[in-house]
C-alpha atoms as a PDB file:
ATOM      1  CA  UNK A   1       0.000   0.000   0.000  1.00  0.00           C
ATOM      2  CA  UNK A   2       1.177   3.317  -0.851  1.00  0.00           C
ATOM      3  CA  UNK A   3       3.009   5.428   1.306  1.00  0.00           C
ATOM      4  CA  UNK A   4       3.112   3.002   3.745  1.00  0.00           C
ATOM      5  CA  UNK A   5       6.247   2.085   5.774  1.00  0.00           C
ATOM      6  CA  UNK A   6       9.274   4.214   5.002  1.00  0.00           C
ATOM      7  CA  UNK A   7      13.160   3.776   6.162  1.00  0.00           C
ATOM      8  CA  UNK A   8      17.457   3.716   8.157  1.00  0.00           C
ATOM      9  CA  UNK A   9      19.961   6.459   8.524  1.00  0.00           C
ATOM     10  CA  UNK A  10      21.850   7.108  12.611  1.00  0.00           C
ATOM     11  CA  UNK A  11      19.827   9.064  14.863  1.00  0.00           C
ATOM     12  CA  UNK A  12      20.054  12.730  15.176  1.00  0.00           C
ATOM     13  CA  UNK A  13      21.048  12.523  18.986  1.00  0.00           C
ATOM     14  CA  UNK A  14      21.347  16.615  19.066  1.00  0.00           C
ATOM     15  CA  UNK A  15      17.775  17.089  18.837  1.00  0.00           C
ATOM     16  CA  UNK A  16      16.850  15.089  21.988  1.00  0.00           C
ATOM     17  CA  UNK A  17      17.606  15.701  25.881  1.00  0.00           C
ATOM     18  CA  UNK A  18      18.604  11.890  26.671  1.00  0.00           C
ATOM     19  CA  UNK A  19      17.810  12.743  30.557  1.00  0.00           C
ATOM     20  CA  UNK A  20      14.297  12.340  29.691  1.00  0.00           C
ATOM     21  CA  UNK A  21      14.179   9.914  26.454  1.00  0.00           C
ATOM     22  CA  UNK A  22      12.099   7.368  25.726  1.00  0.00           C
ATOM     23  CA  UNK A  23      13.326   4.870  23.417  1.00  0.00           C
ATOM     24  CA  UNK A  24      11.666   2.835  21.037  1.00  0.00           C
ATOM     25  CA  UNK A  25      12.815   0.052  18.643  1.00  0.00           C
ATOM     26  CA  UNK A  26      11.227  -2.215  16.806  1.00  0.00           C
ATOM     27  CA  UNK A  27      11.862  -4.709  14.228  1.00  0.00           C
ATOM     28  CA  UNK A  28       9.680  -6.260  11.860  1.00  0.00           C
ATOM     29  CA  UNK A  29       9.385  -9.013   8.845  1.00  0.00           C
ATOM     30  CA  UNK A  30       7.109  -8.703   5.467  1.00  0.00           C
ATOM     31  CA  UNK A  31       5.206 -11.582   4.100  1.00  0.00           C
ATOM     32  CA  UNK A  32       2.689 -12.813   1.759  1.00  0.00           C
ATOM     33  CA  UNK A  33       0.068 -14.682   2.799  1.00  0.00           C
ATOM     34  CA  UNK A  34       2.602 -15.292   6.309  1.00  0.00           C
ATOM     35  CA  UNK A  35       4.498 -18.006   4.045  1.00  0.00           C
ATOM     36  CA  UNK A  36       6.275 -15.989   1.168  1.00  0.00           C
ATOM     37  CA  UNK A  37       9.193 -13.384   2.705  1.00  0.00           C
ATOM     38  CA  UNK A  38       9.668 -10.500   1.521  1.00  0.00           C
ATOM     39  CA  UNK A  39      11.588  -8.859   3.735  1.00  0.00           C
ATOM     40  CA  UNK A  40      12.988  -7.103   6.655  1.00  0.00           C
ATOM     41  CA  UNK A  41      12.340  -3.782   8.525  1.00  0.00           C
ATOM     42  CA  UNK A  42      13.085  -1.822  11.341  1.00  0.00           C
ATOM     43  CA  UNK A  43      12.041   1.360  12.795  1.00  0.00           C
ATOM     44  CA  UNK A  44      13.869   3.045  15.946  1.00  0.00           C
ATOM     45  CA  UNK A  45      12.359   6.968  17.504  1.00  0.00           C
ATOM     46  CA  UNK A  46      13.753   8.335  20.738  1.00  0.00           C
ATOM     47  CA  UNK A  47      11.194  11.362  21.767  1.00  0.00           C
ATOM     48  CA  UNK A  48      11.820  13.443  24.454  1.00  0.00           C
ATOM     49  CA  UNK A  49       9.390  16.346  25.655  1.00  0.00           C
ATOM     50  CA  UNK A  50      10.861  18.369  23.179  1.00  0.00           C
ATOM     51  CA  UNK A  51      12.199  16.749  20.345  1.00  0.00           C
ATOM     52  CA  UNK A  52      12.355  13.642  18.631  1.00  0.00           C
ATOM     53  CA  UNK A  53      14.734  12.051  15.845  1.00  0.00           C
ATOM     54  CA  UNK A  54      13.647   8.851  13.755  1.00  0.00           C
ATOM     55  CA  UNK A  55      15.058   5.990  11.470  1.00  0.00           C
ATOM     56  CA  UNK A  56      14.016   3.567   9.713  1.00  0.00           C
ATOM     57  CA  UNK A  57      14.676   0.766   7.102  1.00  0.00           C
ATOM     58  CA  UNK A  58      13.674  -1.880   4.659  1.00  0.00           C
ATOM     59  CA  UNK A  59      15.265  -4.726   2.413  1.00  0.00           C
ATOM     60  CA  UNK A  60      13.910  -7.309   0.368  1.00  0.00           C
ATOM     61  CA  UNK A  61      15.133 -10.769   1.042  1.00  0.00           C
ATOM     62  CA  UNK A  62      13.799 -13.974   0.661  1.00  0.00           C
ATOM     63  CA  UNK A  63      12.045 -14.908  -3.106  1.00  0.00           C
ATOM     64  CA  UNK A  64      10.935 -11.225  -3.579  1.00  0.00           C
ATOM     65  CA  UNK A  65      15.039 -10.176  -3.413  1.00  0.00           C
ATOM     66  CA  UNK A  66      15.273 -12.604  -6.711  1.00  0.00           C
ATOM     67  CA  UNK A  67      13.338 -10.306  -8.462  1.00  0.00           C
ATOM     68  CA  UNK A  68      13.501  -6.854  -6.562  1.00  0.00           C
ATOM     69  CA  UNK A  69      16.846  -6.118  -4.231  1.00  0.00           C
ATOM     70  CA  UNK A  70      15.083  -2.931  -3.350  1.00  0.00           C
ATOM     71  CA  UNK A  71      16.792  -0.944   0.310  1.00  0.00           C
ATOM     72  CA  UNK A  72      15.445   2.107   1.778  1.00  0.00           C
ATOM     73  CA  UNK A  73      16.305   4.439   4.520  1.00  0.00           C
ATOM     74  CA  UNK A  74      14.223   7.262   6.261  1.00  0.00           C
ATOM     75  CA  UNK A  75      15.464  10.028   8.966  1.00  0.00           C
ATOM     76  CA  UNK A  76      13.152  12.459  10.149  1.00  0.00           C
ATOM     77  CA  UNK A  77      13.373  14.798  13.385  1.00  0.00           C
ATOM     78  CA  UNK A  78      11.210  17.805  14.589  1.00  0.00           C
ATOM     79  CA  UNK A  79       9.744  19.316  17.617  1.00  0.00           C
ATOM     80  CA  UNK A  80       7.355  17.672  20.672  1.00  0.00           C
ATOM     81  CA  UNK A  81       4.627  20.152  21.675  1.00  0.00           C
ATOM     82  CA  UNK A  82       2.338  17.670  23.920  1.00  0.00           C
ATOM     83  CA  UNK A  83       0.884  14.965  21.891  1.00  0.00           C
ATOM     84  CA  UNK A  84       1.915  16.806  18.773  1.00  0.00           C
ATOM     85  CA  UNK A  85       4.577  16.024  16.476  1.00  0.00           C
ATOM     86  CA  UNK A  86       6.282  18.756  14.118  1.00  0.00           C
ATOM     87  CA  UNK A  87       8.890  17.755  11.967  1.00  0.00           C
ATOM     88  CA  UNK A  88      11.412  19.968  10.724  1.00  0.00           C
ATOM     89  CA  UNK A  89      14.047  17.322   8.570  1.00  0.00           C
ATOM     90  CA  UNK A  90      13.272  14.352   6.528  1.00  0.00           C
ATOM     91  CA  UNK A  91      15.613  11.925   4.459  1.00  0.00           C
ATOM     92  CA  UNK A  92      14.876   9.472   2.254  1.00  0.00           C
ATOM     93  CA  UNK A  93      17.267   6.973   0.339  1.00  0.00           C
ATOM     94  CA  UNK A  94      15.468   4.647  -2.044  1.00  0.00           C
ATOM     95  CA  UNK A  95      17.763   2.121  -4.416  1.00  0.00           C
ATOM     96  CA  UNK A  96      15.646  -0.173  -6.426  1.00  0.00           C
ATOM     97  CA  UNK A  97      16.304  -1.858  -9.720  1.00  0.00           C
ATOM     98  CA  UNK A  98      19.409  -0.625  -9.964  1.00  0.00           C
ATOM     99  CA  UNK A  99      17.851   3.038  -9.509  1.00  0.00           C
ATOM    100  CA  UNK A 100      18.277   5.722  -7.013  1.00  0.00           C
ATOM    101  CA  UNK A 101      16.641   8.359  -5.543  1.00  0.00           C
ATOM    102  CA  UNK A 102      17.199  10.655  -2.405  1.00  0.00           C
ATOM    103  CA  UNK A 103      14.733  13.004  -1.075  1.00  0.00           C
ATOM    104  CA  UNK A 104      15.544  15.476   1.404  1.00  0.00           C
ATOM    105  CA  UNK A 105      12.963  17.714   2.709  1.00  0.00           C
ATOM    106  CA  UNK A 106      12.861  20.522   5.077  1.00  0.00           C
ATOM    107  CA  UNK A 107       9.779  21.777   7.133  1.00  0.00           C
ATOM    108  CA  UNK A 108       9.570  25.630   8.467  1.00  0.00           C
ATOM    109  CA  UNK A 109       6.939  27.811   9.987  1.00  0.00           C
ATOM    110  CA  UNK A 110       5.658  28.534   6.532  1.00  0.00           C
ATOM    111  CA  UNK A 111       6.408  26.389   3.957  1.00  0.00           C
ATOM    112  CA  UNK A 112       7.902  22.806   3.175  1.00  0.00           C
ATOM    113  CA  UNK A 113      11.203  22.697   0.654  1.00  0.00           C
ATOM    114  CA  UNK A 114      12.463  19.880  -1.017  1.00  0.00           C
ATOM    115  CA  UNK A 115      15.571  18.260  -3.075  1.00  0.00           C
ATOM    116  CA  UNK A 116      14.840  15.190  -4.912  1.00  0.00           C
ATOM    117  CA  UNK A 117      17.229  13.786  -7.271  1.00  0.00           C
ATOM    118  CA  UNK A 118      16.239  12.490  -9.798  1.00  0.00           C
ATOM    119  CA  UNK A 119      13.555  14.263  -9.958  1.00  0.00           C
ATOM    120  CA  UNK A 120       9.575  13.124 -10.688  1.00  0.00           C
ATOM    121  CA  UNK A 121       8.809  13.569 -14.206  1.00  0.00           C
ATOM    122  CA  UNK A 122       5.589  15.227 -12.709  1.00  0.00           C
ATOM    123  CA  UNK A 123       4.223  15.846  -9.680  1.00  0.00           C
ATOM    124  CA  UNK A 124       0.744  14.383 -10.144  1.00  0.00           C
ATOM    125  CA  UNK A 125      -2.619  15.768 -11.298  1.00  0.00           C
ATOM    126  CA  UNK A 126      -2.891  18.133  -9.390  1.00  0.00           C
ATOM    127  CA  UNK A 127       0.632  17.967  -7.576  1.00  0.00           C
ATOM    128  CA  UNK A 128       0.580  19.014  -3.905  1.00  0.00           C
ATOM    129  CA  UNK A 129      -0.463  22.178  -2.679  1.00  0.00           C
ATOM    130  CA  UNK A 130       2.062  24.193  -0.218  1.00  0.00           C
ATOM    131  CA  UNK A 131      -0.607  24.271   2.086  1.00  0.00           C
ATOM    132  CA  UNK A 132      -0.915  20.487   2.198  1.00  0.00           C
ATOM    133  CA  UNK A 133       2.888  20.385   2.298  1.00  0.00           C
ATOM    134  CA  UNK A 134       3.096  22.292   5.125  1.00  0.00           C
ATOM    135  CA  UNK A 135      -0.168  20.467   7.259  1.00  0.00           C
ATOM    136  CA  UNK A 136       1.197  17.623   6.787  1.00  0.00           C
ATOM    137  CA  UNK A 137       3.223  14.683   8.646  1.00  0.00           C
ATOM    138  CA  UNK A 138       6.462  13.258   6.379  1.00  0.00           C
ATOM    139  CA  UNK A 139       5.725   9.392   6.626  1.00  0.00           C
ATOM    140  CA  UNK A 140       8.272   8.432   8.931  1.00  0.00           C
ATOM    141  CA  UNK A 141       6.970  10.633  11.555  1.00  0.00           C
ATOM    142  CA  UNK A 142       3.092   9.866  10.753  1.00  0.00           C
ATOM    143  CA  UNK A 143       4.177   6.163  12.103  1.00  0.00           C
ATOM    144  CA  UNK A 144       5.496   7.282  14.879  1.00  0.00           C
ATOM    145  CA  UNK A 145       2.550   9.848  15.334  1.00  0.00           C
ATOM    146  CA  UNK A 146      -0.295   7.136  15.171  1.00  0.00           C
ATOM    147  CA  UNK A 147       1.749   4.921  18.119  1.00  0.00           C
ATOM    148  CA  UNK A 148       1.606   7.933  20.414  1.00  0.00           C
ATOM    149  CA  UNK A 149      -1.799   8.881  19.223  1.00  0.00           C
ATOM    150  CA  UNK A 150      -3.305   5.493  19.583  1.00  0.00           C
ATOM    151  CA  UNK A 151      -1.376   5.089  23.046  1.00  0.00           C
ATOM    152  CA  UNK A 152      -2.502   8.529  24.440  1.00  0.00           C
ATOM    153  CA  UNK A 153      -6.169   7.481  23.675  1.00  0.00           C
ATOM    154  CA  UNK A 154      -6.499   4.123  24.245  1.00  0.00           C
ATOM    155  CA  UNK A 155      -8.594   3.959  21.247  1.00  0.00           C
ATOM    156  CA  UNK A 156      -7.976   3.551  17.356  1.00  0.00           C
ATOM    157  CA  UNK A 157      -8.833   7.325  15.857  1.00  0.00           C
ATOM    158  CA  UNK A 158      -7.578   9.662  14.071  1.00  0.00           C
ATOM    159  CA  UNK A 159      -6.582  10.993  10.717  1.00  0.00           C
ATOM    160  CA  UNK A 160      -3.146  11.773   9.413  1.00  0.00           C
ATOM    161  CA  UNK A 161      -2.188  13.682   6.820  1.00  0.00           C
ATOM    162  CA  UNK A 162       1.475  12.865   4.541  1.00  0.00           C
ATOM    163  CA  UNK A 163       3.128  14.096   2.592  1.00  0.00           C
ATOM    164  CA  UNK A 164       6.346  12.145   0.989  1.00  0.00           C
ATOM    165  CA  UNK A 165       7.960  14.571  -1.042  1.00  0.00           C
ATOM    166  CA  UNK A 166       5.503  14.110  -4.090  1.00  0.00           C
ATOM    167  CA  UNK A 167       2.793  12.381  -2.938  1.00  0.00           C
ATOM    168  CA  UNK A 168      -0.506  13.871  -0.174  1.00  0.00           C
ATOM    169  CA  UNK A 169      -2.580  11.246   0.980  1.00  0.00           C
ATOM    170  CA  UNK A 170      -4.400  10.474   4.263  1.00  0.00           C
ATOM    171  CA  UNK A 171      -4.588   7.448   6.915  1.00  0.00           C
ATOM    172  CA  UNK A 172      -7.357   7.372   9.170  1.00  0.00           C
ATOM    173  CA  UNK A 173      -7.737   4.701  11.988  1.00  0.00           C
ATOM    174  CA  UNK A 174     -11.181   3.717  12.891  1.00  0.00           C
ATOM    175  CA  UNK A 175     -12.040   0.947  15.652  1.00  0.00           C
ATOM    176  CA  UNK A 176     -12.570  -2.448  14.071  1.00  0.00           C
ATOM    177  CA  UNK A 177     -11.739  -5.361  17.345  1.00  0.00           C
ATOM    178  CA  UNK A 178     -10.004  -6.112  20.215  1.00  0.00           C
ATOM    179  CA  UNK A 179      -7.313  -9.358  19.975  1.00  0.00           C
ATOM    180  CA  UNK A 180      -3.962 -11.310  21.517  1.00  0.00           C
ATOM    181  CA  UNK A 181      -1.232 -10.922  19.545  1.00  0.00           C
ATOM    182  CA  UNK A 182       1.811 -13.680  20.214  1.00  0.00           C
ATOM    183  CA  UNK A 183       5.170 -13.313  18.652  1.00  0.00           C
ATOM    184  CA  UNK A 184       8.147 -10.968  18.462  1.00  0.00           C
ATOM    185  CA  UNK A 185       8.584 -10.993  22.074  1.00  0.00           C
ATOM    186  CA  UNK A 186       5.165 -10.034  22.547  1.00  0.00           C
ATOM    187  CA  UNK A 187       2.039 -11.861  24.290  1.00  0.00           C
ATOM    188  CA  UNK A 188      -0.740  -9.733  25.044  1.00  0.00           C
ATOM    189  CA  UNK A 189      -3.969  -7.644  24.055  1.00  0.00           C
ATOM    190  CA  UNK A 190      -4.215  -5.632  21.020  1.00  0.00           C
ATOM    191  CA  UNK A 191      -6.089  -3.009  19.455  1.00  0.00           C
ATOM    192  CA  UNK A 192      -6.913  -3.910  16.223  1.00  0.00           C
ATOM    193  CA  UNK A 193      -7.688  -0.644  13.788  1.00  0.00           C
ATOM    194  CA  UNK A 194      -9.077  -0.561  10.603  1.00  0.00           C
ATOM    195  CA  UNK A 195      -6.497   1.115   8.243  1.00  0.00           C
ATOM    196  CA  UNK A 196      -8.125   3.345   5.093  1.00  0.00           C
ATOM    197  CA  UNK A 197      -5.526   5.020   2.668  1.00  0.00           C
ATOM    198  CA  UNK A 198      -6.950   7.849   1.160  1.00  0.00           C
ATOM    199  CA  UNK A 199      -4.932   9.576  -2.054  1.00  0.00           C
ATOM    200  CA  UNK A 200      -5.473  13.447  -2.340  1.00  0.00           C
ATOM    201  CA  UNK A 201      -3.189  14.982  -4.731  1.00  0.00           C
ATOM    202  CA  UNK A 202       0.378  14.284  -6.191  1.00  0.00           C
ATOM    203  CA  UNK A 203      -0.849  11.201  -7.758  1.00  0.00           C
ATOM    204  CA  UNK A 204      -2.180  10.442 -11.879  1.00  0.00           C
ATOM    205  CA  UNK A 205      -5.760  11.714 -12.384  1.00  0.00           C
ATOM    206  CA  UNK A 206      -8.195   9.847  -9.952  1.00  0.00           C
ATOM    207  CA  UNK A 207     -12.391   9.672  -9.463  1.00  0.00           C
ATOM    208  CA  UNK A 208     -13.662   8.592  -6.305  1.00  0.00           C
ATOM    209  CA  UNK A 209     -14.639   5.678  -7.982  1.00  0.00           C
ATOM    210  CA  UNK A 210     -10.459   5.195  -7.767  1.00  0.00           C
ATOM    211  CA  UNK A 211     -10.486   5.702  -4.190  1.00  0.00           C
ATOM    212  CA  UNK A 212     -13.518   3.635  -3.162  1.00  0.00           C
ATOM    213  CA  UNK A 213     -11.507   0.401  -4.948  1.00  0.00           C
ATOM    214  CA  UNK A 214      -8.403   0.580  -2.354  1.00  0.00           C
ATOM    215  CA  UNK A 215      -8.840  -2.063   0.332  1.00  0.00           C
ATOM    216  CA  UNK A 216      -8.947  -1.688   3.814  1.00  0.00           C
ATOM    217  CA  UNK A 217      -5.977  -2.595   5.575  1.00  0.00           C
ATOM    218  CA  UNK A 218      -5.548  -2.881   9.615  1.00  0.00           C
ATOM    219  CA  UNK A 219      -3.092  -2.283  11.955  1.00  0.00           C
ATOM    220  CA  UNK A 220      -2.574  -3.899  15.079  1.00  0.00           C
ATOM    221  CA  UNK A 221      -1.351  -1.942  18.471  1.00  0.00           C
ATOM    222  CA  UNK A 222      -0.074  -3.251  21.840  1.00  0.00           C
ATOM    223  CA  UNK A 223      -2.763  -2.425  24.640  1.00  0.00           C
ATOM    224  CA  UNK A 224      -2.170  -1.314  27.205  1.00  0.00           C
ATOM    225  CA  UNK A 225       0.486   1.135  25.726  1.00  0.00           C
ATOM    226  CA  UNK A 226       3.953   1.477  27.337  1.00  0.00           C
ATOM    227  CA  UNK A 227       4.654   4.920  28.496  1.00  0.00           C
ATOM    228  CA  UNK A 228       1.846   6.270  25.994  1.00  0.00           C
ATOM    229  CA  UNK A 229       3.296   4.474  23.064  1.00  0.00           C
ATOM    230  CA  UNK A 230       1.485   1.837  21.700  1.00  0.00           C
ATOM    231  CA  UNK A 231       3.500   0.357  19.433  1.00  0.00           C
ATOM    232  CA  UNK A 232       2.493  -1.321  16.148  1.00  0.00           C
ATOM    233  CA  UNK A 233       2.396  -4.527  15.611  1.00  0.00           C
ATOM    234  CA  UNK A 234       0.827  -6.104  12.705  1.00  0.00           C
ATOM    235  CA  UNK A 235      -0.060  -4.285   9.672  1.00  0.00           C
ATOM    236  CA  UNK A 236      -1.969  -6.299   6.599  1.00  0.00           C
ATOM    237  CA  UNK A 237      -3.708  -5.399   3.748  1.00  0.00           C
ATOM    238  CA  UNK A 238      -5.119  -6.989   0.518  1.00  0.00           C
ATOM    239  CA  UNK A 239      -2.963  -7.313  -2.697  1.00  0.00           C
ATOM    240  CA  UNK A 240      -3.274  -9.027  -5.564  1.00  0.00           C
ATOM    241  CA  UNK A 241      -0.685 -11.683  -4.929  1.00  0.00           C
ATOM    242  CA  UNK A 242      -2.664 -11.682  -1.203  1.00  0.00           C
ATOM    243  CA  UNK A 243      -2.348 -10.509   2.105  1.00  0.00           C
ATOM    244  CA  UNK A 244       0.297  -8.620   2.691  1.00  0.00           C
ATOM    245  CA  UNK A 245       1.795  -8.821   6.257  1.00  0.00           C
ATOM    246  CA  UNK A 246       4.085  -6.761   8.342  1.00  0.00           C
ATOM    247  CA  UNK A 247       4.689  -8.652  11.393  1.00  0.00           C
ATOM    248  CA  UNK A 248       6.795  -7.670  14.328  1.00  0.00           C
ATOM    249  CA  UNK A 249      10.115  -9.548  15.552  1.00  0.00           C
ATOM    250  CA  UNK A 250      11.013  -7.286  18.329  1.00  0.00           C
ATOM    251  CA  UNK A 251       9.943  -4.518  20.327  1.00  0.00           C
ATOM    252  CA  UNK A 252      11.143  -2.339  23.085  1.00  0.00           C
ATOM    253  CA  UNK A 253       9.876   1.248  24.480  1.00  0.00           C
ATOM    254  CA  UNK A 254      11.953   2.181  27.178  1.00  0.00           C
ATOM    255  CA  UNK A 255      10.777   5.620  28.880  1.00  0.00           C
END
């Protein structure tokens, strides 16, 4: 699914006061149908009650690396005002099919810039707006935003906006069950959210016929939440080849 999990540089340890960090690392594998790999991830935030800095990663492996050895790394770092997140610096490094790209993107008061090379030949019908730009999460820190959101309420809700350097779209979580997840270190309840993706601009021409085709994925959060982080679990959603599954290996939040 588009947009979806983004990825691994170091952390920028300036940005947070380590007397009061919380820690969070988690590592997950990809899947289809739980019996085909795809791959390996890993995601790793320290937030303190000002700032927080962000990493993250993915490789292929398995089968899929046979036909795509794609890697990709993701920074991003930015202010802590409460339960908000602001970001102010994003990276990402994307090498796929023997391609490149690298995206850096920087986030001010009053408007988002951006160096991407290569470039997009476009940037969608209609591209992004500054304003969305600017209201917007990068992905990287929209993952890390849901956790805290979903761990401050207790509840699966909310929408949040991204932007990714070319693409605006939405994720909303909406309540779907309750469950017990077991594996990765973990053996206990779970909120269980229903995940919609939601294109807005920066993509080809779309109806709303176009967005009422895209599955529903869900996402599954540790409950209770550890020092109001509940961190993600399980995320699935349809393809064509079938489910596609994000499972976790390892988790720690350390306040």
């Amino acid at each position: 699914m588009g947009g979806a999990v983004a990825v691994a540089a170091s952390l920028l340890a300036p940005a947070t006061d380590s007397a009061h960090a919380q820690t969070v690392k988690i590592a997950y594998t990809a899947s289809i149908l739980n019996i085909v790999a795809l791959g390996d991830a890993h995601v790793e935030a320290t937030l303190t009650p000002r700032a927080y800095a962000a990493r993250t990663g993915l490789r292929t492996g398995g089968l899929a690396r046979l036909f795509d050895d794609t890697v990709i790394s993701a920074t991003s770092s930015g202010n802590v005002s409460g339960a908000a997140l602001g970001w102010t610096n994003y990276a990402l490094e994307h090498s796929f099919a023997r391609k490149f790209r690298h995206i850096a993107m920087t986030r001010s008061a009053s408007a988002v810039s951006a160096s991407i090379a290569p470039r997009f030949s476009d940037m969608g019908v209609p591209p992004a707006s500054a304003a969305e730009q600017l209201a917007s999460h990068d992905p990287l820190t929209a993952f890390v935003a849901m956790a805290r959101a979903v761990g401050g309420q207790g509840a699966c809700a909310g929408t949040f906006r991204v932007f990714d350097g070319r693409q605006h779209y939405r994720l909303a979580l909406t309540p779907k069950a309750r469950g017990r997840y077991v594996g990765g270190g973990y053996d206990g309840d779970a909120l269980i959210c229903r995940l919609n993706y939601v294109p807005v601009s920066g993509f080809g021409r779309r109806t709303p016929q176009d967005n009422a085709r895209i599955p529903e994925g869900e996402i599954w959060f540790a409950a209770p939440a550890t020092a109001g982080f509940a961190a993600p679990l399980r995320i699935a959603a349809p393809t064509p080849a079938g489910e596609l599954r994000i499972d976790v290996v390892s988790v720690s939040v350390s306040p």
